[in-house]
Protein backbone atom coordinates (compact mmCIF):
# COMPACT_ATOMS: atom_id res chain seq x y z
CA UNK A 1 110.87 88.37 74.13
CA UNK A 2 111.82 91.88 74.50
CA UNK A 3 114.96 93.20 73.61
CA UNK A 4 117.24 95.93 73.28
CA UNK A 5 120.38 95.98 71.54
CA UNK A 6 122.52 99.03 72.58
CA UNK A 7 124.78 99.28 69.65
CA UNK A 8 123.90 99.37 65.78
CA UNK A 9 127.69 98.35 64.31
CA UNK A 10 128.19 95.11 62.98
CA UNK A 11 128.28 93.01 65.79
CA UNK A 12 124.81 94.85 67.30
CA UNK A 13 123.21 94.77 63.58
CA UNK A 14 123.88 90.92 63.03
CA UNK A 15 122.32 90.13 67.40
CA UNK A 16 119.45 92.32 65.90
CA UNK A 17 119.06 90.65 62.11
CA UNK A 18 119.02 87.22 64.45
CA UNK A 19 116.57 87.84 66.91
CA UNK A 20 114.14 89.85 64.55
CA UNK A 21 114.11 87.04 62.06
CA UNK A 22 112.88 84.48 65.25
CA UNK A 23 110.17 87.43 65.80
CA UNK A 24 111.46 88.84 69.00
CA UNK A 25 110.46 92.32 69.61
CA UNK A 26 113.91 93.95 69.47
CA UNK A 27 114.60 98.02 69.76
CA UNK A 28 118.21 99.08 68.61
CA UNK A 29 119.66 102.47 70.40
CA UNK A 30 122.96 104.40 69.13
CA UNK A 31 123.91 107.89 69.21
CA UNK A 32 124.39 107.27 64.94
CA UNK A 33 121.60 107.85 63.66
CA UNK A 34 123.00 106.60 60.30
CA UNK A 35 123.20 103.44 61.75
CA UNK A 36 120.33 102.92 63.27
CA UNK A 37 118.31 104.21 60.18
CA UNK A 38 120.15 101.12 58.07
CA UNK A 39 119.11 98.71 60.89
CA UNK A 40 115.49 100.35 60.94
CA UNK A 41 115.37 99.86 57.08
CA UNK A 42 116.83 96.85 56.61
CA UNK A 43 115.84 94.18 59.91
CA UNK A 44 112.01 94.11 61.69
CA UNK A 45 113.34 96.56 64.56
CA UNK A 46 112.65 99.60 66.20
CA UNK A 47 114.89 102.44 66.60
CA UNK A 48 116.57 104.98 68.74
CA UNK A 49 119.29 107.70 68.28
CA UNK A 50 120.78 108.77 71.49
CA UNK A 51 123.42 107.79 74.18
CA UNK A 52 122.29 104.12 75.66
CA UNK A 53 123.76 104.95 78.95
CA UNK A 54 121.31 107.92 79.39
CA UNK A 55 118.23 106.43 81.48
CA UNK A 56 115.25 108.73 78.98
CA UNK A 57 117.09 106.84 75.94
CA UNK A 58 116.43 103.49 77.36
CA UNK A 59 112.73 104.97 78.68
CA UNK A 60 111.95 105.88 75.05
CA UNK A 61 113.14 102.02 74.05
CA UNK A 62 110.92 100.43 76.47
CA UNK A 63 113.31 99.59 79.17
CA UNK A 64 110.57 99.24 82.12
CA UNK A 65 109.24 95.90 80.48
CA UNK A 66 112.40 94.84 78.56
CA UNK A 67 113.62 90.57 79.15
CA UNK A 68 117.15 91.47 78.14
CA UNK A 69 119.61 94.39 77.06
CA UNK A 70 122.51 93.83 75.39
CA UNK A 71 125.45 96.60 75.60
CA UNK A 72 127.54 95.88 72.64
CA UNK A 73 128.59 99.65 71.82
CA UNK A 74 132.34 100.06 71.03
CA UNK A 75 132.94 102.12 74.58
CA UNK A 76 133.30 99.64 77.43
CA UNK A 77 132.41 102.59 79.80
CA UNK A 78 129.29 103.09 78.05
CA UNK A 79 128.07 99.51 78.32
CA UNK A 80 129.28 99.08 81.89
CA UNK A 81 127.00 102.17 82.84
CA UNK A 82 124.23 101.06 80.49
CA UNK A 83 123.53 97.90 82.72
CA UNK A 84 124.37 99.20 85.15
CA UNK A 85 121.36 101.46 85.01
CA UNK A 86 119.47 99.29 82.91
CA UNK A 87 120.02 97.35 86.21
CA UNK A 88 118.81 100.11 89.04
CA UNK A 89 116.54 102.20 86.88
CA UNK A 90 114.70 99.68 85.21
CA UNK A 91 115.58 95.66 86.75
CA UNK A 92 115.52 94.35 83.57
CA UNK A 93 116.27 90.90 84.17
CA UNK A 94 119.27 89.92 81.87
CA UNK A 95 122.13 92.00 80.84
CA UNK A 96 124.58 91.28 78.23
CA UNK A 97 128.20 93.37 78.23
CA UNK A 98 130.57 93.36 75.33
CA UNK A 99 133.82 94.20 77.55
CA UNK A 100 137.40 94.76 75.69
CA UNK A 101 139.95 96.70 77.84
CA UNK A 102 141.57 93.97 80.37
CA UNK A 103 141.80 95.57 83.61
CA UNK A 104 137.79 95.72 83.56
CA UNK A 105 137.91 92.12 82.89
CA UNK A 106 140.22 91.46 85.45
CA UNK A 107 138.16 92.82 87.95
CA UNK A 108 134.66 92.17 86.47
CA UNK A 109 135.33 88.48 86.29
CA UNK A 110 135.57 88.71 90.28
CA UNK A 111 132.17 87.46 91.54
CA UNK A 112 132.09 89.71 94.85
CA UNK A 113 132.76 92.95 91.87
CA UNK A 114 130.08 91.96 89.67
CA UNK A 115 127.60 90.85 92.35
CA UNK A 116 127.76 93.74 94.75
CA UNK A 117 129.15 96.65 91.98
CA UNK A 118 128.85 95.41 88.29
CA UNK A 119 125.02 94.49 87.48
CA UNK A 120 126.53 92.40 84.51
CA UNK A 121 125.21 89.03 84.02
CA UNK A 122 127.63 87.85 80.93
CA UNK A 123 130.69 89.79 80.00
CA UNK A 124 131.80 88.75 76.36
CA UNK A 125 135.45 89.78 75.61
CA UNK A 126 135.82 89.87 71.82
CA UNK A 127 139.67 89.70 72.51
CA UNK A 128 139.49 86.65 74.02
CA UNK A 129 137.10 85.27 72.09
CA UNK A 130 139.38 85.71 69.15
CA UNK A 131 142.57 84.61 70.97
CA UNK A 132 140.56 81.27 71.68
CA UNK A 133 139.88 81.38 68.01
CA UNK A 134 143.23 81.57 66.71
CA UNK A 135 144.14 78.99 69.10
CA UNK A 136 142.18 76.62 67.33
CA UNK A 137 143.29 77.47 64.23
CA UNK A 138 147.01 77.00 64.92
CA UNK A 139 145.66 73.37 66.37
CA UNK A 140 144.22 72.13 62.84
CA UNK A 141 146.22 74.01 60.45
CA UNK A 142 144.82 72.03 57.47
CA UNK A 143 141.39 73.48 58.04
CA UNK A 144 140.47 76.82 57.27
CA UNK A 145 137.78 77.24 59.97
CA UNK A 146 137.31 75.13 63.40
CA UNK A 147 135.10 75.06 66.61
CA UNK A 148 134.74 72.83 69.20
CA UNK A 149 131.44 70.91 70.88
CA UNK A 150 130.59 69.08 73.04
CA UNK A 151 133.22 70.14 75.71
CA UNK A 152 136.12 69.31 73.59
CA UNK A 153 134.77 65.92 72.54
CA UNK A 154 133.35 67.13 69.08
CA UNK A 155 135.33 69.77 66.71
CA UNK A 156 133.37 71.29 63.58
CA UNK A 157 136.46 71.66 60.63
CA UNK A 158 135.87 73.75 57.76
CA UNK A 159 138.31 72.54 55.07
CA UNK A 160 138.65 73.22 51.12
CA UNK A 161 139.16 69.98 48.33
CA UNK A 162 141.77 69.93 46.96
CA UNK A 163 142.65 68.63 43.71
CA UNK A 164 143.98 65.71 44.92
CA UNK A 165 141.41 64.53 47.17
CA UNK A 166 140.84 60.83 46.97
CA UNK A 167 136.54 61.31 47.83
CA UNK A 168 135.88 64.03 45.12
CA UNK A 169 133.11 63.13 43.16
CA UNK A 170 131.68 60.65 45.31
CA UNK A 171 128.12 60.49 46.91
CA UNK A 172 128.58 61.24 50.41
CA UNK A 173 125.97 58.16 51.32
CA UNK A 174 128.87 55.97 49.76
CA UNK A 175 131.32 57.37 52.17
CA UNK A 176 129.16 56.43 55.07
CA UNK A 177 129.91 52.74 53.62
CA UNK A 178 133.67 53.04 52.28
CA UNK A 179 134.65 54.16 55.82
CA UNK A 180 131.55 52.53 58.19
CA UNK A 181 133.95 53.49 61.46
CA UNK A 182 134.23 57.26 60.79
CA UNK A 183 132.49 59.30 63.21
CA UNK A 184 132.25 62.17 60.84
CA UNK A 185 129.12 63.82 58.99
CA UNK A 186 129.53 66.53 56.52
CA UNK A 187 127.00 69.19 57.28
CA UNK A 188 127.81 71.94 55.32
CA UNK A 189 129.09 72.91 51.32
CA UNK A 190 129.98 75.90 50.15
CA UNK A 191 130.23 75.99 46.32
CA UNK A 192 130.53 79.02 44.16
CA UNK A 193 129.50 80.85 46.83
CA UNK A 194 126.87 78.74 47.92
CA UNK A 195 126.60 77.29 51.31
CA UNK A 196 123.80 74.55 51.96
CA UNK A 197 122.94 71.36 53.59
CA UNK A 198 123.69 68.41 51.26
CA UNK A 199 121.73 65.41 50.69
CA UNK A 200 123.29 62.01 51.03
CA UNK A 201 123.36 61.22 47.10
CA UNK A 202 125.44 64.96 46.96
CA UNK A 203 129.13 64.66 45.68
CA UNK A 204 131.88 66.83 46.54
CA UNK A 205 133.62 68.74 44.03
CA UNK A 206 137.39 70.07 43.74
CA UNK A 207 136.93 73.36 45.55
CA UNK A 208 134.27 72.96 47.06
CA UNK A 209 134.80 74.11 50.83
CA UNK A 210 133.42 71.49 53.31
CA UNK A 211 132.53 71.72 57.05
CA UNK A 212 132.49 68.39 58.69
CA UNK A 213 131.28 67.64 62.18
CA UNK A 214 133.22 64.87 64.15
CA UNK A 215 134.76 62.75 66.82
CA UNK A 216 137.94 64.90 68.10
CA UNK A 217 139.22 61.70 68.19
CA UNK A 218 138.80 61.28 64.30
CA UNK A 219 139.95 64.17 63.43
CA UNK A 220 143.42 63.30 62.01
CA UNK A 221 141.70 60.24 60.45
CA UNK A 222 139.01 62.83 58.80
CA UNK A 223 141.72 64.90 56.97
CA UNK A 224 143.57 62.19 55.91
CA UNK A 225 140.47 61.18 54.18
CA UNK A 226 139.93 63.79 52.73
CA UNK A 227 143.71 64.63 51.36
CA UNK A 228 144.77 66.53 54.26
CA UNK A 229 147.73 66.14 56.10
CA UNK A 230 148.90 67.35 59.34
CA UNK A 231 151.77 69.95 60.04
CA UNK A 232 152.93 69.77 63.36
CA UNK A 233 153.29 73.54 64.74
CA UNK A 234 156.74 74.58 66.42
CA UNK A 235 157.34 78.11 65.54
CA UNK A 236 154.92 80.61 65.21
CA UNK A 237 155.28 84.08 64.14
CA UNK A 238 152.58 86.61 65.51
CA UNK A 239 151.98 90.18 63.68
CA UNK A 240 150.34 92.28 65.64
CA UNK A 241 151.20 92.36 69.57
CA UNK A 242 147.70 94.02 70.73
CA UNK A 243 145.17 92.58 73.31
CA UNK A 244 145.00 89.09 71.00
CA UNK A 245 148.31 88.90 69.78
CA UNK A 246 149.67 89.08 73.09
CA UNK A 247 146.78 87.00 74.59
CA UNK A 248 147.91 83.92 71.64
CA UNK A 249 151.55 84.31 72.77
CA UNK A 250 150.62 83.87 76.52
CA UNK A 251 148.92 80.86 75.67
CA UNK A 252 151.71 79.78 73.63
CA UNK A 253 153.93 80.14 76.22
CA UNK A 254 152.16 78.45 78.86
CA UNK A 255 151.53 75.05 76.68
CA UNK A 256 153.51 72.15 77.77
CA UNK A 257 154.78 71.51 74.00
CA UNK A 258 157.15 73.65 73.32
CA UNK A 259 156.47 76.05 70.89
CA UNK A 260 158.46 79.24 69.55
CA UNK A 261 157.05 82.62 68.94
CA UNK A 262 157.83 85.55 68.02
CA UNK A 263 155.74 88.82 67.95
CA UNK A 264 155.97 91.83 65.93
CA UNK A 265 154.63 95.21 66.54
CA UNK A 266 154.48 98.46 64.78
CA UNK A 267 154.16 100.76 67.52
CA UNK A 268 156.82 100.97 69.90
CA UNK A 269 154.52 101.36 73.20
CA UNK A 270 152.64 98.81 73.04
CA UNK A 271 155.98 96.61 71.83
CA UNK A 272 157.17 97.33 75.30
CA UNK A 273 154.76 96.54 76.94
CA UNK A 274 154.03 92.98 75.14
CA UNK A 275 157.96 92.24 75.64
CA UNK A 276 157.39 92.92 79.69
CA UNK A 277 154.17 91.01 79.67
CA UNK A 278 156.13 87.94 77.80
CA UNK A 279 158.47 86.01 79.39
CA UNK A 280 160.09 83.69 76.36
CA UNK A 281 158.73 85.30 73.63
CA UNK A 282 160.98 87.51 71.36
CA UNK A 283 159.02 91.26 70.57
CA UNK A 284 160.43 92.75 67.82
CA UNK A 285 159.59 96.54 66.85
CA UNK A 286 158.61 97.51 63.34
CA UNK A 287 156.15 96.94 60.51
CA UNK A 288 155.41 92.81 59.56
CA UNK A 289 155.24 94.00 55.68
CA UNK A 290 158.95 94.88 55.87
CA UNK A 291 161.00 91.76 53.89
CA UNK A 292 164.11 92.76 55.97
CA UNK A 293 161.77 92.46 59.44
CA UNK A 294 160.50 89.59 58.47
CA UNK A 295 163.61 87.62 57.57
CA UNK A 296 165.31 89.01 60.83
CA UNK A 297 162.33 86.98 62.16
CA UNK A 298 163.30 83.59 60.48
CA UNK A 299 159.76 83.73 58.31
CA UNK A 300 161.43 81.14 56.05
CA UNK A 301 161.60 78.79 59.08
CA UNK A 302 158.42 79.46 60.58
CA UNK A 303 155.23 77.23 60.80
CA UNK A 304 152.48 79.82 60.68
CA UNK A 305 152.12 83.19 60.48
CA UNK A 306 149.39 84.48 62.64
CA UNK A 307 148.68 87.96 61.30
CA UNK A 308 146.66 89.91 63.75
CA UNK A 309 146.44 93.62 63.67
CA UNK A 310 143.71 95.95 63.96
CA UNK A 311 143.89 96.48 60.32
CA UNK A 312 142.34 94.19 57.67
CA UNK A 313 144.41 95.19 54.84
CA UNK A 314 147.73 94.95 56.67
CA UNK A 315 146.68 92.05 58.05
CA UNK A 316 146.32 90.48 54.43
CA UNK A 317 149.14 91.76 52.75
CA UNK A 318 151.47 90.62 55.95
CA UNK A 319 149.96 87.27 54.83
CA UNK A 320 150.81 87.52 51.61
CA UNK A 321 154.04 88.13 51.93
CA UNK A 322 154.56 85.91 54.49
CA UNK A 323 153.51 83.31 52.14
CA UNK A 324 155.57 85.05 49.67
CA UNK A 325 158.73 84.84 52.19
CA UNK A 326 158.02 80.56 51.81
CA UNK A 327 155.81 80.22 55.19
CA UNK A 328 153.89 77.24 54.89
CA UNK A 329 150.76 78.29 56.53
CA UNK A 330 149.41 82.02 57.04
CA UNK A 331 146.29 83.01 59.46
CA UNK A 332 144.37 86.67 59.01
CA UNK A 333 142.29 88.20 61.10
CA UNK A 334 139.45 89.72 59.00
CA UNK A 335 136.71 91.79 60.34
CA UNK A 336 134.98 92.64 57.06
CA UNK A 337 133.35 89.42 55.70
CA UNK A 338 133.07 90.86 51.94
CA UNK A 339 136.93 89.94 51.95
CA UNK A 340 136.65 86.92 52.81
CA UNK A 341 136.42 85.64 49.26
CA UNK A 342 139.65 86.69 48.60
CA UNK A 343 141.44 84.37 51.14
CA UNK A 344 141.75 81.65 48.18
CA UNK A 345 143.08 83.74 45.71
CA UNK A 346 145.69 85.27 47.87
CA UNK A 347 146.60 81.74 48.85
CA UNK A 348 145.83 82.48 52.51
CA UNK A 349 144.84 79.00 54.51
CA UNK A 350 142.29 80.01 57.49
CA UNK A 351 140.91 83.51 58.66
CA UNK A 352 139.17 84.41 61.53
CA UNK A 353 136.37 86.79 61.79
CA UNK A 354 136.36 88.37 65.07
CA UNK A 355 132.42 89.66 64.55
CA UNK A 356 131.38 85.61 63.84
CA UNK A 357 133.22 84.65 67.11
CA UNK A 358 131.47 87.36 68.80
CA UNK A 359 128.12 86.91 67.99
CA UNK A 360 128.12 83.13 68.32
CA UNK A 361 129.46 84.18 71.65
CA UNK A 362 126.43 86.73 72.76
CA UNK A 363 123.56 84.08 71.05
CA UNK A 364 125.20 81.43 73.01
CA UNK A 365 123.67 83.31 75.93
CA UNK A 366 120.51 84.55 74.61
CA UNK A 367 119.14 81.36 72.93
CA UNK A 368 115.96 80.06 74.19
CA UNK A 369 115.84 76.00 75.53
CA UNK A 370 118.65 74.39 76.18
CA UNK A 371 121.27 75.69 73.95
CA UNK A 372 124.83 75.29 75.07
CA UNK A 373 126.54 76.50 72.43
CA UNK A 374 125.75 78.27 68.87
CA UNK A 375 128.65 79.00 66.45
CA UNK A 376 127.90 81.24 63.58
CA UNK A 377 129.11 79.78 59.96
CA UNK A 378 130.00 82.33 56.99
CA UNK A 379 128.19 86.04 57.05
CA UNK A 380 125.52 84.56 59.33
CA UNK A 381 124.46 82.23 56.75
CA UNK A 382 123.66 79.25 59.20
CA UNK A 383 124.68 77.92 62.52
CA UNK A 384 126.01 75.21 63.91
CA UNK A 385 123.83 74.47 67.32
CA UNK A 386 124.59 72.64 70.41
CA UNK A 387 121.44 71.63 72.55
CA UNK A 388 120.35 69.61 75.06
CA UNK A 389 117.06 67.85 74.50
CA UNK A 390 114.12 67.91 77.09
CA UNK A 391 111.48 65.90 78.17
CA UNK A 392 109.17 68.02 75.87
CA UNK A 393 110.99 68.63 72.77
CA UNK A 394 109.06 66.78 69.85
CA UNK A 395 112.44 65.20 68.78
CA UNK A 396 112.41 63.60 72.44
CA UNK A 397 111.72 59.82 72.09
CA UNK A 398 111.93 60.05 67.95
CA UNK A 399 114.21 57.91 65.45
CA UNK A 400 115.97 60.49 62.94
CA UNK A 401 113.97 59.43 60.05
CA UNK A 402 110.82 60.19 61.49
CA UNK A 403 111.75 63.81 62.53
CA UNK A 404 110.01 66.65 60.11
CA UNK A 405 113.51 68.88 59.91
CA UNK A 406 113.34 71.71 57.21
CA UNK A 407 115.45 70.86 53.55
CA UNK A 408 118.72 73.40 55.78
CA UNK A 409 118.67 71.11 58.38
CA UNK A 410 121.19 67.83 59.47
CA UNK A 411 122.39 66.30 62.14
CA UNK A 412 126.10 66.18 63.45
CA UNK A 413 126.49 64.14 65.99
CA UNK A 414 124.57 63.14 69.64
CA UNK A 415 125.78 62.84 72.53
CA UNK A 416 124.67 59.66 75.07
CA UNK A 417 126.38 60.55 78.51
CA UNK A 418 129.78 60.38 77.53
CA UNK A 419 129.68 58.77 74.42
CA UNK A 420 129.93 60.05 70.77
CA UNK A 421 127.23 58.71 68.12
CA UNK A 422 127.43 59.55 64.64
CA UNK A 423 123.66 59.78 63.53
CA UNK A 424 121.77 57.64 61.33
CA UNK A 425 118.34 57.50 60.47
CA UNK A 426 117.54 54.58 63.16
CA UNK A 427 119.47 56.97 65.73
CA UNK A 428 117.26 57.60 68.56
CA UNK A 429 117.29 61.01 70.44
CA UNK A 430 116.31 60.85 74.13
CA UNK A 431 115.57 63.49 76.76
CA UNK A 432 118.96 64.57 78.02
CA UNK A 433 120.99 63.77 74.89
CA UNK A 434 123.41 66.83 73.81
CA UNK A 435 122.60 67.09 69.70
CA UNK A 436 124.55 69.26 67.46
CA UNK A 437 122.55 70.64 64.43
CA UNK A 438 123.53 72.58 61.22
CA UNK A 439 120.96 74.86 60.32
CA UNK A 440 120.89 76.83 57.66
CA UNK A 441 119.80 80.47 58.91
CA UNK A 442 115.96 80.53 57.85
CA UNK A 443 115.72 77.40 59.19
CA UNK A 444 117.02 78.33 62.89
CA UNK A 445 113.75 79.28 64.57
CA UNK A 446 112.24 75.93 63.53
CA UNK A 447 115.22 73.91 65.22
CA UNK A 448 114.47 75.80 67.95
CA UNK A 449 110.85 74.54 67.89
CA UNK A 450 111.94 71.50 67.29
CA UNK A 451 114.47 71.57 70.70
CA UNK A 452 111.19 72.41 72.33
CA UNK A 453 111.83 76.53 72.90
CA UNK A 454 110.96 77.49 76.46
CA UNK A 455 111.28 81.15 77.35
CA UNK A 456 113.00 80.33 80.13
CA UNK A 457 116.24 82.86 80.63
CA UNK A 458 116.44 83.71 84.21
């Protein structure tokens, strides 16, 4: 498959480092040419410095026999005019939009504007991608990373051990037998830095950071397993009152629970205009690192802190304190992944990285098969894959045990109609069946072999 990636920051270096490791033929364009030298020298790609909206840029980067382009430059203008003449000058067949500023998705999301006006085949909003994420977050507050599958029916949890666990140090084939009615698999361990695939004679270790696959259903039941209890959330205190800030406290406020929020914002203008976009929420003006703000805002009774600014640094330190102020629970939103270390030794609980969220969201759309979803674990170290399997997928018509899957590889859960299995090595996959896999990142392109890939996008 052809590509090109219009965009060399981080989201448009990670699509690229993805698609060039599953030997696409990908061509990155940006008017940096700093950046695009570091993506030429580091990923199997070609280059271009220029403007990717101007049609002899996207001539020199092979646009006339391109599959797919993928706008993902920090201008919305410039991507919208990118497809759109990737679209008229050069009908390449699938184009991919990274949109932020809401009244273009307000009126892009209107079929009769993006059929007859908009060339745009998927719009990804990394706003709303975000919001979504947070969401989630503030719904399993014990867990310090969560997605969902299988339309709701399946949630992935990240979650650390604590020291008072109850299953450290046991093999995790023994808790397969101490709790025979869990539908949960742990697919993932991070120690010391480490993430991989464990075996089913692995133990986990105090510290160690887990992700576990299961049954939404189970979910309560899986944390109280494994020594984590449930805080129900009624008031929620949001730092930052931008596009996702305000975008969490609309949500918020249209929930049938009721929850209390309460928003704080630096600058003035765009406090205004959050407080006039909110109907119940309380906006307060000023800076979420100042104590005196913060206990006007009742931190000491809140039940999260939800610190979402543009900043990465303010939004840490707001979390710190907040913690600091005796808030039980504190959310950052972190866009550089080399900090993410430091969430456990700042005592923050759960983070979300807007780049993951948004580059699960664009290789949801560009994966080959049958791939519904794709969520992207750590600094693109694996992935967590949701697939349906066809008629000619080598896994079709297989038991577990007899399927070849790479050392990175395991199975969380399968889908039968409407029914949740938890695999086992006499579990049978059939054509049709909705599988998620974890898949450590080298191992991706032979899961996708494996799902039977079919070039198959349009």
């Amino acid at each position: 498959m052809k590509v090109i990636i219009c965009g060399a920051g981080q989201v448009g270096w990670q699509i690229a480092r993805h698609l060039a490791s599953e030997q696409n033929d990908v061509t990155v364009v940006d008017n940096n040419a700093d950046l695009v030298r570091r993506a030429t020298d580091t990923l199997d790609v070609q280059g271009i410095a220029g403007f990717a909206s101007y049609p002899d840029i996207l001539d020199r980067a092979g646009a006339r026999d391109a599959d797919m382009i993928i706008a993902a430059t920090h201008s919305d203008e410039v991507n919208m005019v990118t497809c759109q003449v990737a679209h008229s000058v050069f009908a390449i067949p699938r184009k991919i939009a990274r949109l932020r500023a809401q009244s273009y998705l307000t009126a892009i999301y209107s079929d009769l504007y993006r059929r007859d006006h908009m060339p745009i085949d998927v719009v990804i909003s990394p706003e709303k991608e975000v919001a979504e994420a947070a969401l989630q977050r503030l719904a399993a507050p014990a867990a310090f990373d969560t997605e969902s599958f299988f339309e709701g029916q399946a949630t992935l949890m990240g979650i650390t051990i604590d020291p008072d666990c109850p299953v450290t140090n046991t093999p995790l084939r023994q808790l397969t037998d101490l709790f025979s009615t869990l539908r949960a698999v742990v697919v993932g361990i991070r120690r010391k830095g480490r993430l991989f695939a464990p075996e089913a004679g692995d133990q986990i270790f105090e510290g160690d950071d887990c992700y576990i696959f299961t049954d939404s259903r189970d979910v309560s039941r899986t944390l109280e397993i494994f020594g984590k209890t449930q805080r129900k959330q009624e008031r929620i205190l949001i730092i930052g009152g931008g596009n996702v800030g305000l975008a969490v406290a609309r949500a918020l406020e249209g929930r049938e629970d009721r929850i209390r929020a309460k928003v704080i914002e630096k600058n003035r203008r765009c406090a205004e205009l959050a407080a006039d976009a909110l109907e119940r929420t309380i906006v307060l003006n000023g800076d979420g690192l100042d104590v005196a703000l913060l206990d006007e805002a009742n931190i000491k009774k809140a039940d999260a802190v939800l610190c979402v600014t543009d900043d990465d640094k303010t939004n840490l330190l707001t979390a710190v304190r907040a913690k600091g102020q005796g808030c039980p629970m504190t959310i950052a939103l972190i866009n550089d992944p080399t900090l993410i270390p430091l969430m456990s030794q700042l005592e923050i609980d759960a983070y979300i990285n807007p780049r993951a969220t948004t580059v699960s969201s664009i290789l949801r759309h560009i994966r080959h098969g049958r791939v519904r979803a794709v969520y992207s674990i750590g600094d693109a170290e694996a992935e967590l894959l949701e697939a349906q399997v066809l008629s000619t997928s080598p896994i079709s018509g297989q038991r577990l045990r007899d399927v070849d899957f790479p050392e990175g590889v395991l199975v969380g859960g399968v889908m039968k109609g409407e029914t949740f299995v938890k695999p086992t090595g006499s579990t049978r996959i059939d054509e049709g069946d909705v599988i998620a896999i974890f898949a450590m990142a080298a191992d991706v392109p032979e899961v996708e072999r494996l799902l039977q890939v079919s070039i198959d996008f349009f």
